[in-house]
C-alpha atoms as a PDB file:
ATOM      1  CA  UNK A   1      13.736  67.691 171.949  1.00  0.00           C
ATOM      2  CA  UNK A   2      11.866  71.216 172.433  1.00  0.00           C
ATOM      3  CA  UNK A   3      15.269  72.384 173.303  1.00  0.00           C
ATOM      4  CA  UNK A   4      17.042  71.310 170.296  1.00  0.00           C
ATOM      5  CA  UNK A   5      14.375  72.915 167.803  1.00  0.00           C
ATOM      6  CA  UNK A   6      14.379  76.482 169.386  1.00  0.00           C
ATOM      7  CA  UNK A   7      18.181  76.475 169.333  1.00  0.00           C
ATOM      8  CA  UNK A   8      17.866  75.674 165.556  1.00  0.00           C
ATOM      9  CA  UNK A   9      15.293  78.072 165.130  1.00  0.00           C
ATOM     10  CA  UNK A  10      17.385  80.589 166.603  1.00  0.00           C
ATOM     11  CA  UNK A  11      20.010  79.792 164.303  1.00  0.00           C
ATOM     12  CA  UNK A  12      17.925  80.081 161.315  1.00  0.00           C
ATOM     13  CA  UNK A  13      16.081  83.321 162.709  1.00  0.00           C
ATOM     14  CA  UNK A  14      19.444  84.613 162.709  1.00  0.00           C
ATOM     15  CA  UNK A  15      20.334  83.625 159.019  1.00  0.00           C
ATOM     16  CA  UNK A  16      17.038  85.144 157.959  1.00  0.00           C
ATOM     17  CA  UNK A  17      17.182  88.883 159.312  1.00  0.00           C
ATOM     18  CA  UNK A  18      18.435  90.507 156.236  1.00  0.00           C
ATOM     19  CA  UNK A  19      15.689  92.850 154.386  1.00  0.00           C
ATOM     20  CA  UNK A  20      14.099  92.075 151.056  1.00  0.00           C
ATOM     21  CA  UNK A  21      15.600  94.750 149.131  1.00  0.00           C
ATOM     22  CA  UNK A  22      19.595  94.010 150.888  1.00  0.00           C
ATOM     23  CA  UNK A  23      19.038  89.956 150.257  1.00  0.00           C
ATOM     24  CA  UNK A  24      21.059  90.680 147.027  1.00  0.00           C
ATOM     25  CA  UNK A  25      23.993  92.363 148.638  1.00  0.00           C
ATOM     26  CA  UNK A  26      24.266  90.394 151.257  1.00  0.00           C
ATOM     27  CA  UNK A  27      23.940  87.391 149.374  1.00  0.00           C
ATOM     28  CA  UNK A  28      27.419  86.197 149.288  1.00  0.00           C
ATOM     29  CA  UNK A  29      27.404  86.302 153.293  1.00  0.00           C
ATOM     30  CA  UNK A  30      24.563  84.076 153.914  1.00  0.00           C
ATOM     31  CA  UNK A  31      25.067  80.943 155.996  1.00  0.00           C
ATOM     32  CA  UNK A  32      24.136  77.778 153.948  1.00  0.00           C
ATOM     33  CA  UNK A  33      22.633  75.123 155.285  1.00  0.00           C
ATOM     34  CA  UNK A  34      25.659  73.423 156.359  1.00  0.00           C
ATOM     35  CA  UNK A  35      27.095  76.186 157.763  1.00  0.00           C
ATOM     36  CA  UNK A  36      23.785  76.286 159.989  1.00  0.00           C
ATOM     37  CA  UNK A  37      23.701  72.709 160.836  1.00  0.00           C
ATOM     38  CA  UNK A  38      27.954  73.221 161.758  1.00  0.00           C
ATOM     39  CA  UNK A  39      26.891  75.587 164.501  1.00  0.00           C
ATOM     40  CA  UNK A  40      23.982  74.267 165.518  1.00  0.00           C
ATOM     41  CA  UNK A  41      26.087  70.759 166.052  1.00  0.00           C
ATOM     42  CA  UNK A  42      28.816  73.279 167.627  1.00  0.00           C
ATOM     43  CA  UNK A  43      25.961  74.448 170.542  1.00  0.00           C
ATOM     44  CA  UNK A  44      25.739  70.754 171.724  1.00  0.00           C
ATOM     45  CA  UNK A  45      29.425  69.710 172.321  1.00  0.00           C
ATOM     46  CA  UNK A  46      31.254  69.716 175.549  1.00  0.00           C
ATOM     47  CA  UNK A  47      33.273  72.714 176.870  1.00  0.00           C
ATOM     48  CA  UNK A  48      36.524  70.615 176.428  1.00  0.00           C
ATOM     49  CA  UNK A  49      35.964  69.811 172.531  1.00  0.00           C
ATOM     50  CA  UNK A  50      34.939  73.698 171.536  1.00  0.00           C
ATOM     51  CA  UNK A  51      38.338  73.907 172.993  1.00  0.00           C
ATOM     52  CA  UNK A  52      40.178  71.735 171.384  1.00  0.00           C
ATOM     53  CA  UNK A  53      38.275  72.840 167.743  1.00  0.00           C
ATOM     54  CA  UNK A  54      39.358  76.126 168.478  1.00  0.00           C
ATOM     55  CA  UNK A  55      42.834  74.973 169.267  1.00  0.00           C
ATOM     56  CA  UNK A  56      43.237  73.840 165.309  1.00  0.00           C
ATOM     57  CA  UNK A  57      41.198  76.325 163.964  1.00  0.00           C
ATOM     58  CA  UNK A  58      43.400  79.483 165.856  1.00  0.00           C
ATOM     59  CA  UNK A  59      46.729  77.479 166.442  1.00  0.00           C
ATOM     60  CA  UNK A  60      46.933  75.018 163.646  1.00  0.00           C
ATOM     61  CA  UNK A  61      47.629  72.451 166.464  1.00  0.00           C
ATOM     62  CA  UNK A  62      45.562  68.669 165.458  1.00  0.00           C
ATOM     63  CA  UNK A  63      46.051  66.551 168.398  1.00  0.00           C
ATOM     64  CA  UNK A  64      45.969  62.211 168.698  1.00  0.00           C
ATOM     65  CA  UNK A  65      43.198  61.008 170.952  1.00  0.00           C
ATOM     66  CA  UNK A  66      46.217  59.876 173.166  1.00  0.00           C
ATOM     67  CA  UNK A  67      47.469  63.210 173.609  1.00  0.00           C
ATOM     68  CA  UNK A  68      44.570  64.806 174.505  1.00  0.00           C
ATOM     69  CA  UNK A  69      44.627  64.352 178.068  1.00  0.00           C
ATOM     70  CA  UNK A  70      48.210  65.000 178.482  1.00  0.00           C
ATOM     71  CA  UNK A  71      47.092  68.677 176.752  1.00  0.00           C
ATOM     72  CA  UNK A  72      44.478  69.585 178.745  1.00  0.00           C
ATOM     73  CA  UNK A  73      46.471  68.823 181.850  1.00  0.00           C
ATOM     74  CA  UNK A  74      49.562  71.196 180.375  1.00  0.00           C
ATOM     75  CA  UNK A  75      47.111  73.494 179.858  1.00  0.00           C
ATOM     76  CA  UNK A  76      44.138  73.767 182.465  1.00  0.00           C
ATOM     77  CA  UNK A  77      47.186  74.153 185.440  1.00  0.00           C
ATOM     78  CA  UNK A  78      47.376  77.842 183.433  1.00  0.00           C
ATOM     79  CA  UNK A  79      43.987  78.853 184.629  1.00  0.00           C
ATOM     80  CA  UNK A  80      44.849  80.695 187.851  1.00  0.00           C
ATOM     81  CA  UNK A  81      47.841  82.055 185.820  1.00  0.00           C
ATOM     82  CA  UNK A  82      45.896  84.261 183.128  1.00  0.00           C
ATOM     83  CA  UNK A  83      47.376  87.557 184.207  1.00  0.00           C
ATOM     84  CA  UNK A  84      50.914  86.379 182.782  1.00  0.00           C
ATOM     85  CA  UNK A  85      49.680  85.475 179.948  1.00  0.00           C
ATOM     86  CA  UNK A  86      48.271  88.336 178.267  1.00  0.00           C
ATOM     87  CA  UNK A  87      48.332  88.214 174.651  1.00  0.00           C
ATOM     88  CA  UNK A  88      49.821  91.793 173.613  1.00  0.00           C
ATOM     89  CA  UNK A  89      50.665  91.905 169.537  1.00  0.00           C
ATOM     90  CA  UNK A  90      49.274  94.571 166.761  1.00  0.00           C
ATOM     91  CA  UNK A  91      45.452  93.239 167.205  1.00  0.00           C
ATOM     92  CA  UNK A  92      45.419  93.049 171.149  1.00  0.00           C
ATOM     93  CA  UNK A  93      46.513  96.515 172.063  1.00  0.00           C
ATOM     94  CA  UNK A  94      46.975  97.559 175.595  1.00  0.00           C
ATOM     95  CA  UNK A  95      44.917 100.609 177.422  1.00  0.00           C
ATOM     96  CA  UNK A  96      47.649 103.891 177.485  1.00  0.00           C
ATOM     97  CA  UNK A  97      46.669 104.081 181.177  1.00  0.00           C
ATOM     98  CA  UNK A  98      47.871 100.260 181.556  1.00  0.00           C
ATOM     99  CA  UNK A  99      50.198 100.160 184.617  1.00  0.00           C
ATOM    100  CA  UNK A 100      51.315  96.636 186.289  1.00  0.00           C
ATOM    101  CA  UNK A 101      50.793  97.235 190.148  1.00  0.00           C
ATOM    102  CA  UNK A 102      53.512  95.371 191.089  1.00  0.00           C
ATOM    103  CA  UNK A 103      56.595  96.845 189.968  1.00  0.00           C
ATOM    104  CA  UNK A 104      60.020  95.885 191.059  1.00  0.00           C
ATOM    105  CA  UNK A 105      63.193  98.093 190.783  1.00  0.00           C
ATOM    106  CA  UNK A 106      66.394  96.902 190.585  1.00  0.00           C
ATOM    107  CA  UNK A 107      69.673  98.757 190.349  1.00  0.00           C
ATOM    108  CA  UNK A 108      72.689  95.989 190.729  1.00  0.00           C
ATOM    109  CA  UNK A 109      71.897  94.270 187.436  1.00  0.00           C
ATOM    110  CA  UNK A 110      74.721  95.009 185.969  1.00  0.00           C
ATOM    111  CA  UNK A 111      73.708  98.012 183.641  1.00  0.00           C
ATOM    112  CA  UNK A 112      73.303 101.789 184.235  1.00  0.00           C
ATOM    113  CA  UNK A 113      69.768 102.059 184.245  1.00  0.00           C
ATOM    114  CA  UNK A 114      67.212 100.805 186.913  1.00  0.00           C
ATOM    115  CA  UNK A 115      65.655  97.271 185.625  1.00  0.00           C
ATOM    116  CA  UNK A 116      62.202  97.645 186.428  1.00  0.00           C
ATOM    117  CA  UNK A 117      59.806  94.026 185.971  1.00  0.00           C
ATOM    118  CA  UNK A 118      56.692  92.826 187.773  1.00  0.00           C
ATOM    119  CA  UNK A 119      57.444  91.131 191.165  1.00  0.00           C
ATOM    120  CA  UNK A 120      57.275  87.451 190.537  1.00  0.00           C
ATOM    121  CA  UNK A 121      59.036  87.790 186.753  1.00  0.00           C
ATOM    122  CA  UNK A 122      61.917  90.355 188.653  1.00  0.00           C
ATOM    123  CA  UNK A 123      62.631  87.571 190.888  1.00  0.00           C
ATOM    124  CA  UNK A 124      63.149  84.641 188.380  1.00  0.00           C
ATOM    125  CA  UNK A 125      65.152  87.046 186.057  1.00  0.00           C
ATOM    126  CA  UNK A 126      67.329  87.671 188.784  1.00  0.00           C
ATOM    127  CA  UNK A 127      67.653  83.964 189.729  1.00  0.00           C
ATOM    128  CA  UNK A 128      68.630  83.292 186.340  1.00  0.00           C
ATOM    129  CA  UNK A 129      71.245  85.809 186.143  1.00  0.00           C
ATOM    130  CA  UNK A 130      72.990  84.439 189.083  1.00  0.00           C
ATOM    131  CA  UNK A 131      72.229  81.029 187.218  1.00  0.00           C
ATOM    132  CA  UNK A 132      74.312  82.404 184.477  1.00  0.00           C
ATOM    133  CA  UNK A 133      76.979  84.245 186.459  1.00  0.00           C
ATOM    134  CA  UNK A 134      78.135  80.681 188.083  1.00  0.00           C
ATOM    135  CA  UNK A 135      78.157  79.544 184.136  1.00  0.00           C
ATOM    136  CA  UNK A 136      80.609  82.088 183.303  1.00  0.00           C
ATOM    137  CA  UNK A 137      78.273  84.142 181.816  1.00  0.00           C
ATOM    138  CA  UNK A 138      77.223  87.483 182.078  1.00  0.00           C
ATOM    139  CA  UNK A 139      73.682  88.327 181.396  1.00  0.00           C
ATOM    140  CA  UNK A 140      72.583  92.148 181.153  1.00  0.00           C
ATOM    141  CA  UNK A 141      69.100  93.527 181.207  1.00  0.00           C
ATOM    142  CA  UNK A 142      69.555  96.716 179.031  1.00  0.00           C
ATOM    143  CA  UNK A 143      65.571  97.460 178.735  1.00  0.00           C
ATOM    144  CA  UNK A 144      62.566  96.227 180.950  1.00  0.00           C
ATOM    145  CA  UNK A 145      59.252  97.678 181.763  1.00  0.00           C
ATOM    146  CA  UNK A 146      58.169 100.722 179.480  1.00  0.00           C
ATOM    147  CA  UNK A 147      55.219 102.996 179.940  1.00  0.00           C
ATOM    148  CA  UNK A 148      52.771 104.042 176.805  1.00  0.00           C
ATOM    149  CA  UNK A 149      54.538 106.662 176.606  1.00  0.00           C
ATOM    150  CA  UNK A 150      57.736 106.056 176.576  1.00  0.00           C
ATOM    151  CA  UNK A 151      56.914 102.958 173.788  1.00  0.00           C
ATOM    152  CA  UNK A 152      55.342 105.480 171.644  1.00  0.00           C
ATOM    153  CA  UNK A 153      58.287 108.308 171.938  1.00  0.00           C
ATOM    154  CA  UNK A 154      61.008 105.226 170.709  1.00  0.00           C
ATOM    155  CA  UNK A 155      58.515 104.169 167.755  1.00  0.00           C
ATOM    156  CA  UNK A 156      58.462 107.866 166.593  1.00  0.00           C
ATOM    157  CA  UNK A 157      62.586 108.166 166.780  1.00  0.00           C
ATOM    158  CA  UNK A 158      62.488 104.488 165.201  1.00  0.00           C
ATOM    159  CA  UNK A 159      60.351 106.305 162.185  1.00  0.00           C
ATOM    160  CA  UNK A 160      62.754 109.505 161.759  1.00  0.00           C
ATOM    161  CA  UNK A 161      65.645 107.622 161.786  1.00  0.00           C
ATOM    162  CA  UNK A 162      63.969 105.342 159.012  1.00  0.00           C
ATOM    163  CA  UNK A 163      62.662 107.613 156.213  1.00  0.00           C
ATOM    164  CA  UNK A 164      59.443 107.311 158.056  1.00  0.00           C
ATOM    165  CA  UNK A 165      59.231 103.458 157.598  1.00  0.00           C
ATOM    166  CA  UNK A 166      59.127 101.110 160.816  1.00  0.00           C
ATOM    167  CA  UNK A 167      62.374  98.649 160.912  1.00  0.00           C
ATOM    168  CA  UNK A 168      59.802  96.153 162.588  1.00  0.00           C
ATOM    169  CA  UNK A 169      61.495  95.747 165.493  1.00  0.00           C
ATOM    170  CA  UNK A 170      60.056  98.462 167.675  1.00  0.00           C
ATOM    171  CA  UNK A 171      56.057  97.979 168.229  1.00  0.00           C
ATOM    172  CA  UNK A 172      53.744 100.740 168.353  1.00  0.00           C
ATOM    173  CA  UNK A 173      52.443 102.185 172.050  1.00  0.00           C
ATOM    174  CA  UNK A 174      50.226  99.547 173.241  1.00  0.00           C
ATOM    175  CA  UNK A 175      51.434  96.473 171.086  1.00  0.00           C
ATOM    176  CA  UNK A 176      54.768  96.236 173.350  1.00  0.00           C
ATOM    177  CA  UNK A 177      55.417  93.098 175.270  1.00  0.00           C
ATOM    178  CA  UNK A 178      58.206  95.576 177.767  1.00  0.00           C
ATOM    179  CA  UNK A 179      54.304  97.226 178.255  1.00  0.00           C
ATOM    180  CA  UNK A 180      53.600  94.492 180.691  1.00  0.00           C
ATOM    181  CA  UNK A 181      56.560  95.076 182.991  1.00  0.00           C
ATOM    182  CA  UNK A 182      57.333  91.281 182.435  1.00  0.00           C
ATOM    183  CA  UNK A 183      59.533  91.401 178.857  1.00  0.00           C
ATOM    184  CA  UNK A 184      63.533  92.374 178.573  1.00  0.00           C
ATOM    185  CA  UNK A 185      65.645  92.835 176.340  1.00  0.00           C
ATOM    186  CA  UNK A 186      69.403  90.998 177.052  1.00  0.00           C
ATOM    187  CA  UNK A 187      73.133  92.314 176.541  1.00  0.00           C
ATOM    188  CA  UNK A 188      72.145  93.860 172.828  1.00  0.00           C
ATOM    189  CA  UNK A 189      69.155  94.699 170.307  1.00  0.00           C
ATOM    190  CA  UNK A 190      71.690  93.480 167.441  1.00  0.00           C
ATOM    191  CA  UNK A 191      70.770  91.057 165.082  1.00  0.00           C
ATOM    192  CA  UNK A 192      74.292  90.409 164.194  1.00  0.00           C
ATOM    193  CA  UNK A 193      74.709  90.023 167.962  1.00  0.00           C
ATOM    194  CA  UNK A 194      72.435  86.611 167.909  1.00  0.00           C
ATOM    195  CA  UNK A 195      75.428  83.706 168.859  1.00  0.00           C
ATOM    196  CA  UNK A 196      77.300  85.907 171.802  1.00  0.00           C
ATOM    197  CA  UNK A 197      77.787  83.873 175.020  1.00  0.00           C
ATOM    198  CA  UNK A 198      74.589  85.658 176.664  1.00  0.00           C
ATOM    199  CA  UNK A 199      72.121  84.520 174.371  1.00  0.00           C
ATOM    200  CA  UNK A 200      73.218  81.374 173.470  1.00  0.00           C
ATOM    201  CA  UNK A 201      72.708  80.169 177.396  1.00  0.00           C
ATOM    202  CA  UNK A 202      69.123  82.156 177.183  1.00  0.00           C
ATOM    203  CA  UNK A 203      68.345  79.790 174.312  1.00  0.00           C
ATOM    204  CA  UNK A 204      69.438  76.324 176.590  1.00  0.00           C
ATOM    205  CA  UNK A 205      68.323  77.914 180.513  1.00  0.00           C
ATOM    206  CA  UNK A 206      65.706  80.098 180.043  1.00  0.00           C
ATOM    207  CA  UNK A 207      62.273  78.396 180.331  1.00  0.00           C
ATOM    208  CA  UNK A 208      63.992  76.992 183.583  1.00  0.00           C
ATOM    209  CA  UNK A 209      63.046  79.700 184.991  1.00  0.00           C
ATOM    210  CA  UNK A 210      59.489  80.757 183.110  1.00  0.00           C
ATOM    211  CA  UNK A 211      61.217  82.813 180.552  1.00  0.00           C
ATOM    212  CA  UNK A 212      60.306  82.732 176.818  1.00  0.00           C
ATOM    213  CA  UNK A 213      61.443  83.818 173.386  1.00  0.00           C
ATOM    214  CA  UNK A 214      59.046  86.089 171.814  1.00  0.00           C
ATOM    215  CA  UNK A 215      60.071  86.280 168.358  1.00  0.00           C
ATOM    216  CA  UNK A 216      61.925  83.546 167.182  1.00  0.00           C
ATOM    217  CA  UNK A 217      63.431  82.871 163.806  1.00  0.00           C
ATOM    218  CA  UNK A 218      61.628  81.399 161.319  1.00  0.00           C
ATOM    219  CA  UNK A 219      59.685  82.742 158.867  1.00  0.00           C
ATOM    220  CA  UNK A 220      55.784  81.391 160.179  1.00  0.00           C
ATOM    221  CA  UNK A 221      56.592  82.715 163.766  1.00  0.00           C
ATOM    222  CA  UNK A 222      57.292  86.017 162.085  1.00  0.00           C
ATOM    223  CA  UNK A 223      54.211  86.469 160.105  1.00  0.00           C
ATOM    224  CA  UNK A 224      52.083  85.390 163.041  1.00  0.00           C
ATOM    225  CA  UNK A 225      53.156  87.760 165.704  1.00  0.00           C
ATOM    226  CA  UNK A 226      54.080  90.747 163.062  1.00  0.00           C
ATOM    227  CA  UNK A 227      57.834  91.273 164.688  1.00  0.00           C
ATOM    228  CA  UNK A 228      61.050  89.966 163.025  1.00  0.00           C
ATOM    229  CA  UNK A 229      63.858  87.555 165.105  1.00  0.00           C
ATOM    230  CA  UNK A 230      64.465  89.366 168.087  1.00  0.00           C
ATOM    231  CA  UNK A 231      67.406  86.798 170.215  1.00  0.00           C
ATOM    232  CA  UNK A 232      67.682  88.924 172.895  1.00  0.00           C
ATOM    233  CA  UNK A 233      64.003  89.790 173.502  1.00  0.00           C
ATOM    234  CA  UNK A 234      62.174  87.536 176.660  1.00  0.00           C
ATOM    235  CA  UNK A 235      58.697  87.424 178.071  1.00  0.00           C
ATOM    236  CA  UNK A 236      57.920  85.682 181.530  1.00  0.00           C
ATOM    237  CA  UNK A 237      55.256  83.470 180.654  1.00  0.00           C
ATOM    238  CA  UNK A 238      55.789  81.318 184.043  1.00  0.00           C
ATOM    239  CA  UNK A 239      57.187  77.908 183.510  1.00  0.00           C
ATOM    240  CA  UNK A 240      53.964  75.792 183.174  1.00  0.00           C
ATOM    241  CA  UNK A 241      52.947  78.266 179.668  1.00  0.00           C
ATOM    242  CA  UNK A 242      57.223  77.479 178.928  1.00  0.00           C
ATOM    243  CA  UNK A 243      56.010  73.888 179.530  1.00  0.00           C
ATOM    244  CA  UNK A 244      52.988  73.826 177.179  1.00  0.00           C
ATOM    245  CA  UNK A 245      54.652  75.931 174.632  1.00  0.00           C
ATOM    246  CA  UNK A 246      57.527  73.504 173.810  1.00  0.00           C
ATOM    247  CA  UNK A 247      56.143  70.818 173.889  1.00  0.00           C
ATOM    248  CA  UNK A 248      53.149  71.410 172.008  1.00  0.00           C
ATOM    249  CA  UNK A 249      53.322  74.708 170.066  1.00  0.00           C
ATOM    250  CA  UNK A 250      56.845  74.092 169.041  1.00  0.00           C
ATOM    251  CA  UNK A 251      58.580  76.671 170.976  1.00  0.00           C
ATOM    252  CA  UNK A 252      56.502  79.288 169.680  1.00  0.00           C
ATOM    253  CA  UNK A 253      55.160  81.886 172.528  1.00  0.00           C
ATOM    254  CA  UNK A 254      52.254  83.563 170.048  1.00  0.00           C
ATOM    255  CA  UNK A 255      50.551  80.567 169.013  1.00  0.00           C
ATOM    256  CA  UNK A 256      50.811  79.545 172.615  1.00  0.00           C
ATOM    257  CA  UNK A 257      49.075  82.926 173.867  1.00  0.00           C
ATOM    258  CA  UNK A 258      47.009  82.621 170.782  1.00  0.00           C
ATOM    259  CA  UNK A 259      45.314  79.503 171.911  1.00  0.00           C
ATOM    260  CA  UNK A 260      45.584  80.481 175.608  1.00  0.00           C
ATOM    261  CA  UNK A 261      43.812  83.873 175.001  1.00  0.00           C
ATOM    262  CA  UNK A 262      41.252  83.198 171.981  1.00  0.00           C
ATOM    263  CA  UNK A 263      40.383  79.574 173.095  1.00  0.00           C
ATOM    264  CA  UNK A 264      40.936  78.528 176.353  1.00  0.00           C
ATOM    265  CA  UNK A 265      40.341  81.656 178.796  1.00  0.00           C
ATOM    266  CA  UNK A 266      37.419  82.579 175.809  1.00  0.00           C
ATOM    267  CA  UNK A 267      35.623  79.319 176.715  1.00  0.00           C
ATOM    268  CA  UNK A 268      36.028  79.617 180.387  1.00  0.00           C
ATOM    269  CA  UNK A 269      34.517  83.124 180.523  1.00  0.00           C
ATOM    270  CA  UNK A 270      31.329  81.594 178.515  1.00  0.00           C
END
């Protein structure tokens, strides 16, 4: 019982700092008494229902007592995984000195330039073009890893060639998935370009093989992650987060990473 009353003490002690003379101001920001009780109730539950609070609250997923356990089994295999899933978007920018260690090159994909991925992601793109190739279809990574740099000298042509306005679909240094070394961009960056033979089998094959859509198109997934429909643009996510993702974040890689990053790696480093 002592236990319980100094945690709610703290809580209140924390309520309470404000000064006499700032008590006005700061009026509007003051916990009530609910809000109190809420987190003092929130200090007492398990590790496993913070987590799935924090799923609804940050991913707008509300799951059936039933499906519980088949979530937290989707999703606890992703712990020794973290380092693919790195949540990269406008509010989770990337160090300029960022540089993935394991680095691939590749020159007989198919395209002019070196394609350039992390080990493990190189090796599953390059299974899935053969994949492909047997299908009768060509698949063509065009652009892979990119440095800070390099990010931040295409965002500045993207503004000049734009009356100084972003198009939306080039991210700032730091906010780029390609950043990583595990994102690529198939056969075009044409939105007109969406239903050629290349990224129509991406859509069916690709989470075989741990490969996601970042941006698809509808209109919520846009205003979450900030980017417009890119169909050619894939993140290696591994095939267990491809797993999760589909079948309970509809298909949609941020709110995945969302609840991946802000919930479940956030409670395990508690």
């Amino acid at each position: 019982m002592q236990i319980y009353l100094s945690a709610l003490l703290c809580l209140l002690a924390v309520s309470c700092t404000a000064q006499p003379k700032e008590q006005a101001a700061d009026k509007a920001h003051t916990p009530s008494f609910e809000q109190i009780r809420n987190r003092f109730n929130d200090f007492f539950l398990s590790q496993e229902e913070k987590i799935l609070r924090c799923t609804t609250r940050c991913a707008g997923l509300s799951l059936a007592n039933e499906e519980q356990k088949r979530f937290e089994a989707a999703y606890k295999v992703l712990g020794p995984k973290r380092e693919w899933i790195v949540l990269v978007d406008p509010s989770h920018v990337l160090a300029k000195d960022y540089r993935p260690q394991d680095l691939v090159d590749k020159w007989n994909t198919g395209w002019p330039k070196r394609a350039q991925l992390r080990g493990e992601a190189m090796e599953q793109m390059m299974k899935m073009i053969e994949a492909a190739q047997k299908d009768g279809v060509r698949l063509v990574p065009i652009s892979t890893y990119r440095t800070w740099q390099y990010q931040e000298r295409l965002y500045q042509q993207n503004l000049d060639r734009n009356n100084g306005k972003p198009s939306g679909y080039v991210a700032r240094a730091g906010e780029s998935q390609h950043h990583l070394g595990t994102a690529v961009d198939f056969n075009t960056v044409n939105p007109a370009d969406e239903n050629i033979p290349a990224l129509i089998w991406l859509r069916k094959h690709a989470g075989e093989y741990g490969f996601s859509l970042s941006f698809p198109k509808e209109a919520e997934a846009e205003k979450e992650s900030g980017y417009p429909y890119e169909a050619w643009h894939y993140r290696y996510i591994t095939r267990e987060a491809v797993r999760l993702q589909d079948e309970f974040f509809n298909g949609n890689q941020h709110k995945t990473l969302t609840f991946l990053n802000d919930c479940y790696f956030a409670q395990q480093a508690q």
